[in-house]
Protein backbone atom coordinates (compact mmCIF):
# COMPACT_ATOMS: atom_id res chain seq x y z
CA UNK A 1 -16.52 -35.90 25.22
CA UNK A 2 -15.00 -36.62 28.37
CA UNK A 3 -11.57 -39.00 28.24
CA UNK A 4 -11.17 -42.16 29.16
CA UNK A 5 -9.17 -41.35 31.94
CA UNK A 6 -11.51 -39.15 33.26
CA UNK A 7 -14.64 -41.74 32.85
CA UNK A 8 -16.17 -43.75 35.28
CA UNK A 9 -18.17 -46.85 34.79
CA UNK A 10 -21.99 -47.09 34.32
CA UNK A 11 -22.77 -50.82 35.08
CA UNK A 12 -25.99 -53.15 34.92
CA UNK A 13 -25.93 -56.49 35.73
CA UNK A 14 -28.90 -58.35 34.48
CA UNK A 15 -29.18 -62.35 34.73
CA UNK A 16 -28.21 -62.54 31.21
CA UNK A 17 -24.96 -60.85 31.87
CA UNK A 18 -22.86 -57.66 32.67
CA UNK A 19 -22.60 -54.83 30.73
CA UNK A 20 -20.28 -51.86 31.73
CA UNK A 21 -19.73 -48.20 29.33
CA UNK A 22 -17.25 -45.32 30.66
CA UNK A 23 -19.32 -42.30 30.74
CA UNK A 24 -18.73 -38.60 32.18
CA UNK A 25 -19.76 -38.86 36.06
CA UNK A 26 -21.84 -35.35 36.32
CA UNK A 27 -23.52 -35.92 32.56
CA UNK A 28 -24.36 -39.89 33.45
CA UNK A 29 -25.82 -38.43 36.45
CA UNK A 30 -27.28 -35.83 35.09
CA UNK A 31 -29.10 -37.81 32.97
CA UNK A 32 -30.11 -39.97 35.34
CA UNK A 33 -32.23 -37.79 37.02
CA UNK A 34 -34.06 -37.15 33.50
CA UNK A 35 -32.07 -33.97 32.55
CA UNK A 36 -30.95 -34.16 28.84
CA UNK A 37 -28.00 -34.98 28.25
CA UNK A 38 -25.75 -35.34 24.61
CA UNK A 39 -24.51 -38.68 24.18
CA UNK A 40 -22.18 -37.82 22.55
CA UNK A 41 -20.84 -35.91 25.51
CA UNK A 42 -21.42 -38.53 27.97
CA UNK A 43 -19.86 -41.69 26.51
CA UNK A 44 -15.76 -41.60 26.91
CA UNK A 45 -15.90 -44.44 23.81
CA UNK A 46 -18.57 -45.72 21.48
CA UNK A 47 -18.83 -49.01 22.68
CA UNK A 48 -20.73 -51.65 25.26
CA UNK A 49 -18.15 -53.84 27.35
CA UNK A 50 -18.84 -57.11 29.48
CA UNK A 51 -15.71 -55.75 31.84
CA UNK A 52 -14.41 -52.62 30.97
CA UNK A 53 -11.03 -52.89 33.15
CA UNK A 54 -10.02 -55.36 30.75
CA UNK A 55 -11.43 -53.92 27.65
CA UNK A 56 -13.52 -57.31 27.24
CA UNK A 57 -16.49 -56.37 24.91
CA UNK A 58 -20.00 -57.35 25.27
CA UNK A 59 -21.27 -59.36 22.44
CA UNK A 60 -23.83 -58.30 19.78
CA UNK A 61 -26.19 -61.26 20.70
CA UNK A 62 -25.90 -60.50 24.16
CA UNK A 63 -26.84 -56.74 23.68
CA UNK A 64 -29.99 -57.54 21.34
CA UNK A 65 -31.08 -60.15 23.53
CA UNK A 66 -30.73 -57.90 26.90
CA UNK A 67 -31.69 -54.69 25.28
CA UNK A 68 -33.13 -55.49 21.83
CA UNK A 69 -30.43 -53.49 19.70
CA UNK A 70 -26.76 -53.11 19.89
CA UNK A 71 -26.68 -49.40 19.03
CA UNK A 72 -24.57 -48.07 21.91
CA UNK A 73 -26.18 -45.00 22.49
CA UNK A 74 -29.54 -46.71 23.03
CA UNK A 75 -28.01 -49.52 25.53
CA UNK A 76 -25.62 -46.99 27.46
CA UNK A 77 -29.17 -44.93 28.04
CA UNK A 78 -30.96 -48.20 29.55
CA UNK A 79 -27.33 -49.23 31.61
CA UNK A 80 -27.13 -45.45 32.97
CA UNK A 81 -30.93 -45.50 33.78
CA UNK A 82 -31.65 -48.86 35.52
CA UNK A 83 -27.91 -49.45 36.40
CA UNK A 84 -25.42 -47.78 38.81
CA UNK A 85 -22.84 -44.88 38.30
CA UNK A 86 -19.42 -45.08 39.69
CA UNK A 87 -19.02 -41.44 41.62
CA UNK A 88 -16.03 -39.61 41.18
CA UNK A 89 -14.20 -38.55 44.58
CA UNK A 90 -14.61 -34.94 43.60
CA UNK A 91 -18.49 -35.64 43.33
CA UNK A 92 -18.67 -37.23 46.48
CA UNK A 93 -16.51 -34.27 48.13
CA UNK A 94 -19.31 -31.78 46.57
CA UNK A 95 -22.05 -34.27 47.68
CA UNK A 96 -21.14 -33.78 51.27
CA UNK A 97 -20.05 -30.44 51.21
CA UNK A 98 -23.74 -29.94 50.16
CA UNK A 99 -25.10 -31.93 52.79
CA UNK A 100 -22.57 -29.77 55.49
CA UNK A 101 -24.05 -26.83 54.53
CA UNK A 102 -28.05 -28.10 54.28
CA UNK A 103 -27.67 -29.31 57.99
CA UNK A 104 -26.02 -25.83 59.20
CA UNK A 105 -28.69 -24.17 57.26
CA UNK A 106 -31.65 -26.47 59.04
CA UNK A 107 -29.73 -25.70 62.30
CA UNK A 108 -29.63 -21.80 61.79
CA UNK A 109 -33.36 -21.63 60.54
CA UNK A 110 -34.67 -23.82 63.65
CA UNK A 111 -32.67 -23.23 66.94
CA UNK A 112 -31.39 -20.49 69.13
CA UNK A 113 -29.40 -19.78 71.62
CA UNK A 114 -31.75 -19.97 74.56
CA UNK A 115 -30.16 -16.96 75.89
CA UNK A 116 -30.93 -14.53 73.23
CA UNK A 117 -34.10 -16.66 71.81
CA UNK A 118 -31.88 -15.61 68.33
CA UNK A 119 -30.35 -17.72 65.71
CA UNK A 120 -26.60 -18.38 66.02
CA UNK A 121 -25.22 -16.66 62.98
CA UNK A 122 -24.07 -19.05 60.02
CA UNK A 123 -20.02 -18.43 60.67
CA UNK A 124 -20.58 -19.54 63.95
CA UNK A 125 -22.31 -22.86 63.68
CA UNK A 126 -19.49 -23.63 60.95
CA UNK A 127 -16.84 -22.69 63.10
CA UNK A 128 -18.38 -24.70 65.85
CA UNK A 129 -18.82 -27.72 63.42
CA UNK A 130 -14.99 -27.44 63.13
CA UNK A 131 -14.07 -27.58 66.58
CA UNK A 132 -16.63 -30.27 67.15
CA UNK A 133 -15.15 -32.33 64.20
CA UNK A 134 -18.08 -32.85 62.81
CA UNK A 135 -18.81 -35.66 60.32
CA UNK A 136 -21.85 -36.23 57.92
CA UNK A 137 -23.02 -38.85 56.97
CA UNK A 138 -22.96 -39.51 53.04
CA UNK A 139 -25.84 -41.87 52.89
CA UNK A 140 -28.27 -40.91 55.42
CA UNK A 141 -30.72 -38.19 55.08
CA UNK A 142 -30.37 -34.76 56.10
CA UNK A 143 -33.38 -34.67 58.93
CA UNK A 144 -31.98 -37.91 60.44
CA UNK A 145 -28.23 -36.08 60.98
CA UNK A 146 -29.71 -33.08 62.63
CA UNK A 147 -30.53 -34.06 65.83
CA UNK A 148 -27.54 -36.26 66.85
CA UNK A 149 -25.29 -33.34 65.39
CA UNK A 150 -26.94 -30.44 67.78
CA UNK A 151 -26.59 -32.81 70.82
CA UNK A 152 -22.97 -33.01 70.01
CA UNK A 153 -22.71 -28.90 68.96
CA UNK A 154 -24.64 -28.20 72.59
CA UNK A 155 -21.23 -28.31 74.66
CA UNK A 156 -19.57 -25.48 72.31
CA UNK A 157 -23.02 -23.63 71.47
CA UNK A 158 -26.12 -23.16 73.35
CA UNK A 159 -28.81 -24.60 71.28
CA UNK A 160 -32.51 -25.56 71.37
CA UNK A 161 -35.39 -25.86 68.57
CA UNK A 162 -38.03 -22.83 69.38
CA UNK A 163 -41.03 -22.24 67.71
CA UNK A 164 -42.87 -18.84 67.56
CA UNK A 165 -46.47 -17.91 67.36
CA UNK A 166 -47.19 -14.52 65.39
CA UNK A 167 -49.94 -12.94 64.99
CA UNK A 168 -49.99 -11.12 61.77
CA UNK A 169 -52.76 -8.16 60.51
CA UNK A 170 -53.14 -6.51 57.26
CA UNK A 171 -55.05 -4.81 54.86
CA UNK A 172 -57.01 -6.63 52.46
CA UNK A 173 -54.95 -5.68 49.60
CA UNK A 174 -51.83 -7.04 50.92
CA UNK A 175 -53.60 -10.46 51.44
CA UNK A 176 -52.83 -12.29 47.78
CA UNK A 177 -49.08 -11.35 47.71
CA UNK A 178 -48.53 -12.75 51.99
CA UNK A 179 -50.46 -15.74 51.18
CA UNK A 180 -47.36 -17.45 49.59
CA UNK A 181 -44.53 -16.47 52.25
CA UNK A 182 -47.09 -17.19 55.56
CA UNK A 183 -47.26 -20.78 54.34
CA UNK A 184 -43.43 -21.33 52.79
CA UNK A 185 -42.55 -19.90 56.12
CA UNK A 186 -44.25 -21.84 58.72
CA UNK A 187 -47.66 -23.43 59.94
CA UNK A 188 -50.75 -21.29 59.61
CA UNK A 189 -52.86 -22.53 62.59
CA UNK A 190 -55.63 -19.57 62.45
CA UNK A 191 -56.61 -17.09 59.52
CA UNK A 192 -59.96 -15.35 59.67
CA UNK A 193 -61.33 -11.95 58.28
CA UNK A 194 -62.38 -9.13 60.75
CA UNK A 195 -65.32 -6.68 60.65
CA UNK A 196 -62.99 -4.01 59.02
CA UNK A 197 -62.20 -6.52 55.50
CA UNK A 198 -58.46 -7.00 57.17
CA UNK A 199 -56.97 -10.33 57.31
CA UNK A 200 -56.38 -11.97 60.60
CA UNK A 201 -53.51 -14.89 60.73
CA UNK A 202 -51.33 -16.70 63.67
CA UNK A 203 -48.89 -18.68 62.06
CA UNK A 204 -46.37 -21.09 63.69
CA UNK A 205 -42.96 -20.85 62.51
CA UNK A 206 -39.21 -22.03 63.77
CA UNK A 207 -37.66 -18.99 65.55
CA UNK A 208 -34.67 -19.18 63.71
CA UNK A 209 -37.22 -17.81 60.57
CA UNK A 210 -39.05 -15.26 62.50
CA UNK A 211 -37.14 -12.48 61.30
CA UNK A 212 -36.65 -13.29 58.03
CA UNK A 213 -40.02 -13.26 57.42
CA UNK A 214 -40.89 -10.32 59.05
CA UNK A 215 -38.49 -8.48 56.75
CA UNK A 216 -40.75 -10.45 53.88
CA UNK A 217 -43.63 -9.17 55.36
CA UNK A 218 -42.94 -5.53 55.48
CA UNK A 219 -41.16 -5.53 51.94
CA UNK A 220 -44.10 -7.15 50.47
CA UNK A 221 -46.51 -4.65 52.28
CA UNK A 222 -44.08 -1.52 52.65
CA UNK A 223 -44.57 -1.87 56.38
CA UNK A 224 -48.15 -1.63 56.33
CA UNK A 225 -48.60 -4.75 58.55
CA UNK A 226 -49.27 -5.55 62.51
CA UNK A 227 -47.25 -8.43 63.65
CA UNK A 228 -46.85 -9.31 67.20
CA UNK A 229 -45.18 -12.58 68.98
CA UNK A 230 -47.78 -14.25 71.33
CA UNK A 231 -46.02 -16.80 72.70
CA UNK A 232 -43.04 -19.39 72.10
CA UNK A 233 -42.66 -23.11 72.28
C-alpha cells in the first residue's frame, strides 16, 4: 500500500458532485489501461473524499446515488477509470524520457547522412539533441515532433529521410519464416514466384532499416538469399 504522502489524487467530477481517493500513481495508471491491479495496493486509505486536501469526505448518499454503492473499492475503480490521475513528477520525467528516446529511435531508423546514405549512429543523434537543446513535447504525439526536430538537428547533423528499394530472392523454403520480417520491415510493393519455385520480392523500406534487415534476412536463411538495392528515394 503506497503512503499517503506518496499518493496522488484520482478525481471525477460528475454533476452530482466531486469525488477525489489518493491512490499509487503507476498502479492507478496501471489499471487504467485495464492491467490488474490489487486494490488493496493502489488505495493510500480506504475511503471516498469530496476534497481530499482537506480531508472533507464524500457522503454515503452521494456515493450510492453517483455510483450505486459506497464500497470504496468499487467507487475508487469507476473514479480511476472514467476520472483523471494526478501524475507524479517522476512519471512525467520517465514519460518524456520515453518519448526522447522513441523520436531518436524514429530518426535513426529513417534518415541518413546524405553523405554516407548510412544512419547516424544512436550516440550521435543524442549527443546532437544535447547541443541542439532539444525539447519534447509532453502532449503531442511522437510523428508530429519528428519533423520540426530534424529541421532543427540539420545545422549540427546532415540529415534526410531515404527510402530503399531491395530486391530480395530465395528459396522456397525460406519463404514462411521472411514473410513476417519483409512486412514488419517495410512496404512490399512486388512479390511473385519464378519458373524455378523461388520467391521474388521488392520491398520498400526506410534506409536507416536496410541493414538491419539484411542481417534478419541472412540469419533467418543462413545466407542463402539474393538481395540487391535497385534504387533509392
Amino acid at each position: 500500500m503506497v503512503t499517503v504522502d506518496k499518493a496522488v489524487v484520482a478525481r471525477l467530477t460528475t454533476p452530482e458532485g466531486h469525488f477525489e481517493v489518493l491512490v499509487d500513481c503507476e498502479k492507478a495508471l496501471q489499471f487504467k489501461a485495464g492491467k490488474t491491479v490489487s486494490m488493496g495496493d493502489l488505495l493510500a486509505v480506504d475511503e471516498v473524499f469530496k476534497d481530499a486536501s482537506k480531508g472533507m469526505k464524500a457522503s454515503e448518499t452521494a456515493l450510492t446515488k453517483v455510483f450505486g454503492t459506497t464500497d470504496t473499492d468499487e467507487v475508487a475503480k469507476q473514479i480511476i477509470k472514467k476520472g483523471e490521475v494526478q501524475l507524479t513528477a517522476e512519471h512525467r520525467k520517465n514519460e518524456l524520457d520515453l518519448k526522447r528516446r522513441r523520436i531518436i529511435e524514429t530518426i535513426h531508423r529513417n534518415c541518413v547522412d546524405p553523405r554516407t546514405h548510412l544512419p547516424h549512429p544512436l550516440t550521435r543523434l543524442e549527443n546532437a539533441f544535447v547541443e541542439g537543446k532539444i525539447r519534447i513535447d509532453e502532449i503531442q504525439p511522437v510523428e508530429r515532433q519528428v519533423q520540426e526536430i530534424i529541421k532543427k538537428l540539420q545545422p549540427i547533423l546532415p540529415m534526410r529521410f531515404e527510402t530503399h528499394e531491395i530486391s530480395i530472392k530465395m528459396a522456397p523454403q525460406h519463404a514462411a519464416k521472411c514473410h513476417q520480417p519483409l512486412r514488419q520491415y517495410g512496404k512490399v510493393l512486388q512479390e511473385e514466384w519464378d519458373n524455378a519455385g523461388n520467391l521474388l520480392v521488392v520491398v520498400e523500406i526506410p534506409a536507416g532499416l536496410q541493414q538491419e534487415l539484411i542481417d534478419k534476412l541472412n540469419a533467418l536463411t543462413k545466407g542463402d538469399i539474393d538481395l540487391k538495392v535497385l534504387n533509392t528515394k
